[in-house]
C-alpha atoms as a PDB file:
ATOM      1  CA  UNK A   1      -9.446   7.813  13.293  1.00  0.00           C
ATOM      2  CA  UNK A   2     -13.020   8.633  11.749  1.00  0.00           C
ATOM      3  CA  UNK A   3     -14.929  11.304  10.439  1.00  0.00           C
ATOM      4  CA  UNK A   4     -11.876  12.625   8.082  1.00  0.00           C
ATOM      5  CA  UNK A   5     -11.076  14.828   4.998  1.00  0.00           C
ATOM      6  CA  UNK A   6      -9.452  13.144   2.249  1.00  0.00           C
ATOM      7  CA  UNK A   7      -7.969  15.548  -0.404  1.00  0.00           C
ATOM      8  CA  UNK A   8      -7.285  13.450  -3.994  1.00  0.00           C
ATOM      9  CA  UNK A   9      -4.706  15.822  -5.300  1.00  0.00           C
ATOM     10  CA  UNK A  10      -5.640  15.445  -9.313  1.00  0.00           C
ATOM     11  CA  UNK A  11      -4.142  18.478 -11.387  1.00  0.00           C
ATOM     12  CA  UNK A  12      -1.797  18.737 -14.146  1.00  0.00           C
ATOM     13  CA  UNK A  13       1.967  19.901 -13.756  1.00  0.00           C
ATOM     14  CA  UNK A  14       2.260  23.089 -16.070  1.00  0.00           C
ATOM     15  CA  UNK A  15       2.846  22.131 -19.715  1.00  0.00           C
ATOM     16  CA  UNK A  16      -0.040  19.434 -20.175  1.00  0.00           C
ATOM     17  CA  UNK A  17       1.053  15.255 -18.832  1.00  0.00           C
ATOM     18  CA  UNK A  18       2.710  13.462 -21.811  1.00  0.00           C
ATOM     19  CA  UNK A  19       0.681  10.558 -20.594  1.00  0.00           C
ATOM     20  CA  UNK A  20      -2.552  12.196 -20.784  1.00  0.00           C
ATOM     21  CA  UNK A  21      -1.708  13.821 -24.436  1.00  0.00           C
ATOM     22  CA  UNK A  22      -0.945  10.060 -25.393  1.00  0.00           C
ATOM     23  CA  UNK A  23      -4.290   8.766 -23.991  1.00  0.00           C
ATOM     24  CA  UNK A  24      -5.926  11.608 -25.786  1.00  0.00           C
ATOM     25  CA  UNK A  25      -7.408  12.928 -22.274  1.00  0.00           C
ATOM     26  CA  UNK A  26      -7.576  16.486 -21.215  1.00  0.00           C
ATOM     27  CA  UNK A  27      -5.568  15.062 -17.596  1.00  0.00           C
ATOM     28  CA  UNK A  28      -3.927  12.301 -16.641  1.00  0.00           C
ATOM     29  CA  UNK A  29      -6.454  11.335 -13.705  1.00  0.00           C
ATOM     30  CA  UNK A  30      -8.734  10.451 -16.626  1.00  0.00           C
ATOM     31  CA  UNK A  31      -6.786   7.736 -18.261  1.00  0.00           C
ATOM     32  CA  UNK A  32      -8.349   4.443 -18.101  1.00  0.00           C
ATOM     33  CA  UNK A  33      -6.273   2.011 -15.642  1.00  0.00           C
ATOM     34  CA  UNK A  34      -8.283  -1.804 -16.017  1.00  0.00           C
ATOM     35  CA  UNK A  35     -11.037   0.306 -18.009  1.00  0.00           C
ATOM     36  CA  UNK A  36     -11.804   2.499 -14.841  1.00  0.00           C
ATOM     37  CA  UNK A  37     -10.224   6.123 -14.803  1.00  0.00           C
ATOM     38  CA  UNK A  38      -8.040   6.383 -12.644  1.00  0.00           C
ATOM     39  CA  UNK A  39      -9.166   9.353 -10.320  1.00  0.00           C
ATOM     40  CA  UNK A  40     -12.524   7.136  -9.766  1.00  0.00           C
ATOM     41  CA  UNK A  41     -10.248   4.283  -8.867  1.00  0.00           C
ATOM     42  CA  UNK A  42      -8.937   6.491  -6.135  1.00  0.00           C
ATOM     43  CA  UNK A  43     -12.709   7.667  -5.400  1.00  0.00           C
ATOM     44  CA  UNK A  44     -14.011   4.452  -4.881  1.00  0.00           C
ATOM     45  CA  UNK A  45     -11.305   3.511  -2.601  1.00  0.00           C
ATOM     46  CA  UNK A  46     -11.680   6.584  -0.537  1.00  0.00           C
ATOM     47  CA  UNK A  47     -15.349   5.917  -0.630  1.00  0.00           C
ATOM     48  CA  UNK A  48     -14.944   2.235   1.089  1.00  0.00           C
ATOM     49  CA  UNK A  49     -12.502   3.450   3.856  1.00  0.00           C
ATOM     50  CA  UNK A  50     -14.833   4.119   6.604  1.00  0.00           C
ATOM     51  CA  UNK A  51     -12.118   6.264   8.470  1.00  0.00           C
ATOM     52  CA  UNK A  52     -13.185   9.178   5.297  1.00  0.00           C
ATOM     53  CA  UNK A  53     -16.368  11.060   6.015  1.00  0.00           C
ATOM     54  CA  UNK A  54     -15.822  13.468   2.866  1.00  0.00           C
ATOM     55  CA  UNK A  55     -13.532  14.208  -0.080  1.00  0.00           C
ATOM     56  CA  UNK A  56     -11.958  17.144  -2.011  1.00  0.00           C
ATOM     57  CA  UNK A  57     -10.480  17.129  -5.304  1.00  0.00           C
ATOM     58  CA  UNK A  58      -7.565  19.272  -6.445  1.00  0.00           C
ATOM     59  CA  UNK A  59      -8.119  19.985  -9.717  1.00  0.00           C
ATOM     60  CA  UNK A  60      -8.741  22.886 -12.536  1.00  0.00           C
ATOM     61  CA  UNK A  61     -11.928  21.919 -14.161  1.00  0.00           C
ATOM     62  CA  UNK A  62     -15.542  20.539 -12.852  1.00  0.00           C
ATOM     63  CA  UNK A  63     -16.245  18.890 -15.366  1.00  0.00           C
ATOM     64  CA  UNK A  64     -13.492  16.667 -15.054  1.00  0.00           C
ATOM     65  CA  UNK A  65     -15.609  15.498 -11.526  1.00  0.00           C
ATOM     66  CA  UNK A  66     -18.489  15.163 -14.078  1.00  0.00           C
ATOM     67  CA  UNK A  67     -17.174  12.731 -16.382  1.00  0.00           C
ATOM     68  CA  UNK A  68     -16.002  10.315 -13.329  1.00  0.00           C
ATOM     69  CA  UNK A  69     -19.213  10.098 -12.032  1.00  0.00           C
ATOM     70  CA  UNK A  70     -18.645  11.730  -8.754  1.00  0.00           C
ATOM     71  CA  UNK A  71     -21.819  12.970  -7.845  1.00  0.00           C
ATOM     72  CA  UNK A  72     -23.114   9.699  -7.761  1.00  0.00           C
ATOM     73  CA  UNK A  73     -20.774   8.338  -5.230  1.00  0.00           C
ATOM     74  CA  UNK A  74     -22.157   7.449  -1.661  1.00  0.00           C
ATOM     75  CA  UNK A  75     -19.724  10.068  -0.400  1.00  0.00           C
ATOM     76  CA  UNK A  76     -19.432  13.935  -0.871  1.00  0.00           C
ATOM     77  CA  UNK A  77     -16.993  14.653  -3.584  1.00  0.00           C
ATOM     78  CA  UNK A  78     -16.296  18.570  -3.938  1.00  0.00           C
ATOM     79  CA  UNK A  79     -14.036  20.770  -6.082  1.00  0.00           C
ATOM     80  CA  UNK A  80     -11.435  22.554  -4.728  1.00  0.00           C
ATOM     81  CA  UNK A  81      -9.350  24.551  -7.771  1.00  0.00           C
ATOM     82  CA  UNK A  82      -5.986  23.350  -7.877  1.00  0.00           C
ATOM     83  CA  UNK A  83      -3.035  25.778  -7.698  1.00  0.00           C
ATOM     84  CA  UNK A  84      -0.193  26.199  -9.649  1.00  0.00           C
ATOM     85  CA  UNK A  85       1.861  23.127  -7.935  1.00  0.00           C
ATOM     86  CA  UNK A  86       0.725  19.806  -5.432  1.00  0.00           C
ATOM     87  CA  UNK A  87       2.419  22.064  -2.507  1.00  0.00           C
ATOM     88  CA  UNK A  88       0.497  25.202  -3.334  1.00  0.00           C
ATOM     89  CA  UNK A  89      -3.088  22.960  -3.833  1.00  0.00           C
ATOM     90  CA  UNK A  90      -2.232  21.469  -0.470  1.00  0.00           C
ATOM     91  CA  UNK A  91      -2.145  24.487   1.338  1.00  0.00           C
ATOM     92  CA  UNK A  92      -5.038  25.796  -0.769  1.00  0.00           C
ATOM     93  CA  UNK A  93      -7.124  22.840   0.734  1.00  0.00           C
ATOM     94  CA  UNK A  94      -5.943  22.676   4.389  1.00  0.00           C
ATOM     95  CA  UNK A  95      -7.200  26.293   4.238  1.00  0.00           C
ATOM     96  CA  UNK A  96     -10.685  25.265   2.814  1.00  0.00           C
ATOM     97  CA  UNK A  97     -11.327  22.153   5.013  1.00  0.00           C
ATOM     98  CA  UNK A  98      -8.894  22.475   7.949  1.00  0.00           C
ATOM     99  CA  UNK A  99      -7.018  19.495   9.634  1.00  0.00           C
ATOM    100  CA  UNK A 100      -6.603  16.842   9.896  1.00  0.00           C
ATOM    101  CA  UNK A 101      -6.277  15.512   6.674  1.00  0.00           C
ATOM    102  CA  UNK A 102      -5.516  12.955   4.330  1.00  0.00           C
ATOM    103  CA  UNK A 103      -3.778  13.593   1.249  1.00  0.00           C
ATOM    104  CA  UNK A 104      -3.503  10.908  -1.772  1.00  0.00           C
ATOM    105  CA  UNK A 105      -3.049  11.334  -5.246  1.00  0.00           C
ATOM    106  CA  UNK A 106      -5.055  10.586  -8.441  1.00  0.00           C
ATOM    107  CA  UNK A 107      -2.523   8.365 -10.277  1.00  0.00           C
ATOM    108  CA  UNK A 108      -2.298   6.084  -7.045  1.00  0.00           C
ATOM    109  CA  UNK A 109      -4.868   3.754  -9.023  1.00  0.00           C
ATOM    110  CA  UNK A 110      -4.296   0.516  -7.329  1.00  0.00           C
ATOM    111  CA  UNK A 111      -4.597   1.964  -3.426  1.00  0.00           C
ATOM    112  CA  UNK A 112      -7.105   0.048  -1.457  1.00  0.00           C
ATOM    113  CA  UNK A 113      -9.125   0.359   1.889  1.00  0.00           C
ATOM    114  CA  UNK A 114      -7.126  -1.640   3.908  1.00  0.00           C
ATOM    115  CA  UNK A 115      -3.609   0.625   2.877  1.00  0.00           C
ATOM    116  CA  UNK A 116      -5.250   3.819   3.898  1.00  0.00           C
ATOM    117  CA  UNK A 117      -6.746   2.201   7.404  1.00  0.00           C
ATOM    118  CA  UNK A 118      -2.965   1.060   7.898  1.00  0.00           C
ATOM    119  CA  UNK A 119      -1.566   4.157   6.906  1.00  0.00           C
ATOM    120  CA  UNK A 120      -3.986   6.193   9.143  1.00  0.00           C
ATOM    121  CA  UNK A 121      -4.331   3.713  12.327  1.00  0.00           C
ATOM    122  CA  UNK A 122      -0.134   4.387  12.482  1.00  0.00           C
ATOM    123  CA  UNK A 123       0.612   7.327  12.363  1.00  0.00           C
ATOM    124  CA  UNK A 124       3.033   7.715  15.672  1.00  0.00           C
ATOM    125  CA  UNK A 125       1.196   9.871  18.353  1.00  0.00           C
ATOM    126  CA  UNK A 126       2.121  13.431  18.618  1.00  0.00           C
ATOM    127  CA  UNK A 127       3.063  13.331  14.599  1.00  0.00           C
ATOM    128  CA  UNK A 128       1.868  17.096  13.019  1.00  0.00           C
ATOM    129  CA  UNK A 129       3.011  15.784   9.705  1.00  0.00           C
ATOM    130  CA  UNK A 130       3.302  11.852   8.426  1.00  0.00           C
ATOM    131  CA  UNK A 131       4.440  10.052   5.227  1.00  0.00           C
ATOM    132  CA  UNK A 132       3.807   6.764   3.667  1.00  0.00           C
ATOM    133  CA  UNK A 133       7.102   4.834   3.065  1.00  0.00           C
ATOM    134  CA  UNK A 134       7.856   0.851   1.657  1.00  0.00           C
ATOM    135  CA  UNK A 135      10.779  -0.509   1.861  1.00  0.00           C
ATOM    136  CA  UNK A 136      12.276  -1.285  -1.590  1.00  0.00           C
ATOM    137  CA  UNK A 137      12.371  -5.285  -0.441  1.00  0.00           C
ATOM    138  CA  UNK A 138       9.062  -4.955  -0.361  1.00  0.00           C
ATOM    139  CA  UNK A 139       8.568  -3.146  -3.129  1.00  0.00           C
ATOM    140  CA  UNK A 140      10.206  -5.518  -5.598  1.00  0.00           C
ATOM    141  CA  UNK A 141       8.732  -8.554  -4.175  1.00  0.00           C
ATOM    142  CA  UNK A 142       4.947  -6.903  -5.058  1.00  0.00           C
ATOM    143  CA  UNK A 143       6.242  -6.179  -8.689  1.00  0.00           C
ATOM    144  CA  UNK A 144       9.524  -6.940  -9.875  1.00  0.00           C
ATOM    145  CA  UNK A 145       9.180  -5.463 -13.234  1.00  0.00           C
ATOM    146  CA  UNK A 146       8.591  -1.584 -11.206  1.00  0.00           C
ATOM    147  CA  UNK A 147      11.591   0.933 -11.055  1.00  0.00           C
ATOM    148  CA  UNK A 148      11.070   3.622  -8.259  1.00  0.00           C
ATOM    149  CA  UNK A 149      13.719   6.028  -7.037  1.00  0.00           C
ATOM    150  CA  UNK A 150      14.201   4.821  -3.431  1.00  0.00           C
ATOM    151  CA  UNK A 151      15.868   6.961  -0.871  1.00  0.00           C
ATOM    152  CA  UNK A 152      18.544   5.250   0.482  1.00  0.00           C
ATOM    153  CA  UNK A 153      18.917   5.372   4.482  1.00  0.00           C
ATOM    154  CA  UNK A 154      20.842   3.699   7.116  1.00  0.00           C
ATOM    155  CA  UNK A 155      18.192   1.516   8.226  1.00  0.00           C
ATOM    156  CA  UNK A 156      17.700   0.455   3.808  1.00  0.00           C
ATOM    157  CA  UNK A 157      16.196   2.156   0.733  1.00  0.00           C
ATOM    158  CA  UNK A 158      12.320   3.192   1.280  1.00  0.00           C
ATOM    159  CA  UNK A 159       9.913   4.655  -2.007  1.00  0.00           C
ATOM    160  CA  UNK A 160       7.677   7.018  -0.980  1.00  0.00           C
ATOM    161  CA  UNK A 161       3.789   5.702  -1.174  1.00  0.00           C
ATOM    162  CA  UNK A 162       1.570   9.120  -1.796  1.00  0.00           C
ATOM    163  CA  UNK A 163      -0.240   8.382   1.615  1.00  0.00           C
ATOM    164  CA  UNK A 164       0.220  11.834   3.508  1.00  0.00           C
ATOM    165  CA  UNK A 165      -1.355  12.740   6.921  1.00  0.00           C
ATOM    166  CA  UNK A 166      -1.863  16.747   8.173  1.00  0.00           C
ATOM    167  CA  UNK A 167      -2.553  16.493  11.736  1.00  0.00           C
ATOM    168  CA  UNK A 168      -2.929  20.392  12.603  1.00  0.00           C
ATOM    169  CA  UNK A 169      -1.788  23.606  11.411  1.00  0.00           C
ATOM    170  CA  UNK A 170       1.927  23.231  12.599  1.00  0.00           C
ATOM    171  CA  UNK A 171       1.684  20.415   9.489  1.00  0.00           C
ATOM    172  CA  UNK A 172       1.805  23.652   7.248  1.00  0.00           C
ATOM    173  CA  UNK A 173       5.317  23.783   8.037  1.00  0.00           C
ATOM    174  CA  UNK A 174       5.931  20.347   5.579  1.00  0.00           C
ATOM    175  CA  UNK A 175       4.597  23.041   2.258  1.00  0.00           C
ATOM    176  CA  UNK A 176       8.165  24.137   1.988  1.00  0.00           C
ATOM    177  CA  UNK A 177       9.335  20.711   2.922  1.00  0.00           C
ATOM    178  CA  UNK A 178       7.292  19.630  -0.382  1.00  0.00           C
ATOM    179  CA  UNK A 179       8.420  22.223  -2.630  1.00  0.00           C
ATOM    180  CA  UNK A 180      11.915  21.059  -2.728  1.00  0.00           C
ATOM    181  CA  UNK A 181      10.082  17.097  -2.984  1.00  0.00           C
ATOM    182  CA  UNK A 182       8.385  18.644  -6.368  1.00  0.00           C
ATOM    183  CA  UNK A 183      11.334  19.801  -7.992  1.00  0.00           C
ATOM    184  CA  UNK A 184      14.325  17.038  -6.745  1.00  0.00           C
ATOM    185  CA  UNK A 185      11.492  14.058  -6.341  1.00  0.00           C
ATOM    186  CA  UNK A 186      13.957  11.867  -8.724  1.00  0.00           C
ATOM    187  CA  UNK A 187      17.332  13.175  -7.429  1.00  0.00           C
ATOM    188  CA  UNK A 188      17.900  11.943  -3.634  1.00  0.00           C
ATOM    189  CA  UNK A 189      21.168  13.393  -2.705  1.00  0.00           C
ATOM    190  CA  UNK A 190      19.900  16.693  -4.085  1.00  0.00           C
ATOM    191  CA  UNK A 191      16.460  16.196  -2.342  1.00  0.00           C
ATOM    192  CA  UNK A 192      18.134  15.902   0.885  1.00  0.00           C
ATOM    193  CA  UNK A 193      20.901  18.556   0.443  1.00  0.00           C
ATOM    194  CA  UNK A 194      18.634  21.017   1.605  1.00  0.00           C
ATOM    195  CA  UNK A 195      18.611  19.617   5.178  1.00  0.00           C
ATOM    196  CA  UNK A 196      22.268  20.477   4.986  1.00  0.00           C
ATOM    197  CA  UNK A 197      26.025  19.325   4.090  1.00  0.00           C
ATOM    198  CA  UNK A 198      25.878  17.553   7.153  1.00  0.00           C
ATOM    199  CA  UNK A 199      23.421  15.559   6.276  1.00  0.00           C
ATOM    200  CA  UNK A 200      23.998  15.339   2.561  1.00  0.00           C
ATOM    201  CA  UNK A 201      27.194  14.026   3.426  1.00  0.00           C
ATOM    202  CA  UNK A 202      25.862  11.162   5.580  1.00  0.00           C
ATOM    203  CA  UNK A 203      23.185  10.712   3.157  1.00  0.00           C
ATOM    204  CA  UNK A 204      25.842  10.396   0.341  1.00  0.00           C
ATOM    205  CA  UNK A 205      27.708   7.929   2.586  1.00  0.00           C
ATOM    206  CA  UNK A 206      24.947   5.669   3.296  1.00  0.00           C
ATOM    207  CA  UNK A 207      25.509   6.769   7.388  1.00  0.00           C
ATOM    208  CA  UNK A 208      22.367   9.070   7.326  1.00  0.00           C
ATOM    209  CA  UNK A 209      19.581   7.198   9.535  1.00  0.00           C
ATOM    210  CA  UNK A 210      15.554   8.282   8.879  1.00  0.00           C
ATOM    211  CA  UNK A 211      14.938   9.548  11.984  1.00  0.00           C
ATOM    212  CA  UNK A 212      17.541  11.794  11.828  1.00  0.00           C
ATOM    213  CA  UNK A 213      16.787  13.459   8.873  1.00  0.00           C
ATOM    214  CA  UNK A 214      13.072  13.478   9.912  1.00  0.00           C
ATOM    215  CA  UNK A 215      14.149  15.457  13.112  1.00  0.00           C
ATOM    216  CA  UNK A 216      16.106  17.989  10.746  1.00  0.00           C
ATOM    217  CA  UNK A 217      13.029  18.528   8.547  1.00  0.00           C
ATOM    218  CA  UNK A 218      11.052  19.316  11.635  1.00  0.00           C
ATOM    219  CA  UNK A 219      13.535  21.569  12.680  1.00  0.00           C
ATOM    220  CA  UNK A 220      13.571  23.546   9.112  1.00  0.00           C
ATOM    221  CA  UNK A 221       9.519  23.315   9.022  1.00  0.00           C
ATOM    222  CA  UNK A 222       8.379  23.807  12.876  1.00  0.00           C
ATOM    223  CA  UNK A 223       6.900  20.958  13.177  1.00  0.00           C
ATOM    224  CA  UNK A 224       7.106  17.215  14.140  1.00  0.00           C
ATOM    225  CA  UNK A 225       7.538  15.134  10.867  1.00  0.00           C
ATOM    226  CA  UNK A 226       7.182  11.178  11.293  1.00  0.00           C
ATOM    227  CA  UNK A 227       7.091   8.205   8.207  1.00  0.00           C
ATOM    228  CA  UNK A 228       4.258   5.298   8.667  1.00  0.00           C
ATOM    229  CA  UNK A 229       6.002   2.235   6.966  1.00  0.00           C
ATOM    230  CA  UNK A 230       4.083   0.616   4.730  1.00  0.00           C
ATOM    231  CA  UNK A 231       3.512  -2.782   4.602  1.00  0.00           C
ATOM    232  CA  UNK A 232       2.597  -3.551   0.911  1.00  0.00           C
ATOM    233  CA  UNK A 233       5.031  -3.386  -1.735  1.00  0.00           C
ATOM    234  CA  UNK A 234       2.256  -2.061  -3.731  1.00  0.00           C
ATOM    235  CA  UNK A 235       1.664   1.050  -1.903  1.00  0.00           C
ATOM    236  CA  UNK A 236       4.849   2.426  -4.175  1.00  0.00           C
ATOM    237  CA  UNK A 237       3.611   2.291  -7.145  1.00  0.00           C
ATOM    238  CA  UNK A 238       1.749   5.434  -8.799  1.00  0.00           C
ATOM    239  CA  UNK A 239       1.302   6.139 -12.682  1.00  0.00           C
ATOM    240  CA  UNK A 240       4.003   8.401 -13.823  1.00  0.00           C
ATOM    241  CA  UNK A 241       4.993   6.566 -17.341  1.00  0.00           C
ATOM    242  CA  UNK A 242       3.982   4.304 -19.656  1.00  0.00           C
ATOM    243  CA  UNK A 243       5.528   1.460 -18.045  1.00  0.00           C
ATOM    244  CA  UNK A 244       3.959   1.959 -14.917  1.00  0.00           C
ATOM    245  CA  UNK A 245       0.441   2.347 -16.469  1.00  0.00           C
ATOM    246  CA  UNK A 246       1.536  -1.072 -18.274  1.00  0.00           C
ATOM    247  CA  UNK A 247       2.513  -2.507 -14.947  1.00  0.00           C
ATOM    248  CA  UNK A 248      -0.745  -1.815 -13.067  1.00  0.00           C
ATOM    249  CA  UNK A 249      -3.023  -2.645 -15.825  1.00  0.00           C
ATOM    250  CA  UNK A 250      -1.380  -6.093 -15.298  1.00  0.00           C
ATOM    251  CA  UNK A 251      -1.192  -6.273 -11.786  1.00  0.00           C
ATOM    252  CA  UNK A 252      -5.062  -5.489 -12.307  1.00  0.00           C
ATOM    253  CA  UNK A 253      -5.196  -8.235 -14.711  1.00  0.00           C
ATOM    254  CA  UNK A 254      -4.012 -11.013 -12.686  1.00  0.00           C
ATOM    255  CA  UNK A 255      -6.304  -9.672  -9.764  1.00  0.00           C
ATOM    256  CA  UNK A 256      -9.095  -9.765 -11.828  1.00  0.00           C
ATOM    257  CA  UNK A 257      -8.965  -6.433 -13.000  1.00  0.00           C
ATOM    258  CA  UNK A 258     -11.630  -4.979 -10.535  1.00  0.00           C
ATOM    259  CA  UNK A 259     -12.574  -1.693  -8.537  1.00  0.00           C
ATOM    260  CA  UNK A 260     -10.853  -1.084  -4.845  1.00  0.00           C
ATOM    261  CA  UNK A 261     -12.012  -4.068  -2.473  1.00  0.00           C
END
């Protein structure tokens, strides 16, 4: 894949981010991770991934843009005003620079190049909608200390990696799909009730395989939904409380504590 939109999604939930209020920042994307804000992190990632020809962030204010430094990047960086939830700026931004697409978020501060080339050189043929996925093996072998809400399948218990991939408009059919995500993201068996008892049941009883469920979702959404597993434990981990910003700013530490390379 080349020549690709990557969105950065990069607003706040309604209410303000406890983390940013605590870092004294207007949003969270802003909050220093290794002495490097965290959105940049994510810019100059996207910026090294040669697969990327341009990015879009989702967010309410320019100036936010401003204070990162994005104009200065070797890539185009525009604004694209976020909406009231990550589902709604999705759509909002398939609708501004079509698809495909590649969706990340701001608080994925420790993604590097060679996580989005996997990600995006395997995603299964014929896929309208893909996911990032680690298994939690995986996970806890890249940083014991983390604690992620896996989603327990037949095949093991996979963490979601905020790598997402919008092949064509049928992929529109995931928004709903990532609605229910938003609101049940740290309840599994009510995350996957939607798909039906059926399913919660199996889910519940450890019976319910991935591509199974997968199938159901594409059924729901009209539209082919497949998962790209992810290699690197680290791919997992995003900033949503203190003790993961604690956690990467030491995994940054005993990497050196520099940019994406």
């Amino acid at each position: 894949m080349s020549g690709l939109a990557a969105l950065v999604l990069a607003g706040s939930r309604g209410g303000g981010d406890p983390l940013a209020r605590a870092a004294g920042v207007s949003h969270k994307a802003l909050i220093p991770v290794g002495g490097v804000a965290m959105l940049r992190r994510v810019l100059d990632c996207l910026c090294q991934c040669p697969e990327i020809a341009r990015i879009a962030v989702s967010i309410e204010r320019p100036d936010v843009l401003e204070q990162v430094g994005a104009a200065a990047l070797p890539k185009p960086v525009q604004l694209i005003p976020a909406a009231g939830s990550p589902s709604a700026s999705v759509a909002r931004a398939v609708a501004a620079l079509g698809t495909p697409l590649f969706v990340t978020t701001a608080d994925h501060a420790l993604l590097q190049p060679d996580w989005v080339a996997h990600f995006l050189a395997a995603v299964p043929a014929g896929a309208d909608v893909a996911a990032g996925l680690a298994r939690a093996e995986q996970v806890q072998a890249a940083a014991p200390e983390t604690q992620r809400t896996y989603l327990q399948f037949a095949e093991g218990r996979f963490s979601g990696c905020n790598l997402f991939y919008l092949a064509n408009q049928r992929a529109l059919g995931a928004i709903e799909t990532w609605k229910l995500v938003e609101a049940h993201r740290k309840n599994p068996l009510r995350l996957v009730s939607f798909l039906g008892p059926l399913v919660a049941l199996n889910y519940a009883l450890g019976r319910l395989r991935l591509r199974d469920a997968l199938d159901r979702m594409g059924q729901l959404g009209g539209m082919r939904a497949d998962i790209v597993e992810m290699p690197f434990g680290r791919a997992a981990i995003d900033i949503d409380k203190p003790s993961d910003l604690a956690l990467a700013e030491a995994l940054l530490r005993a990497d050196g504590g520099g940019a994406p390379a």
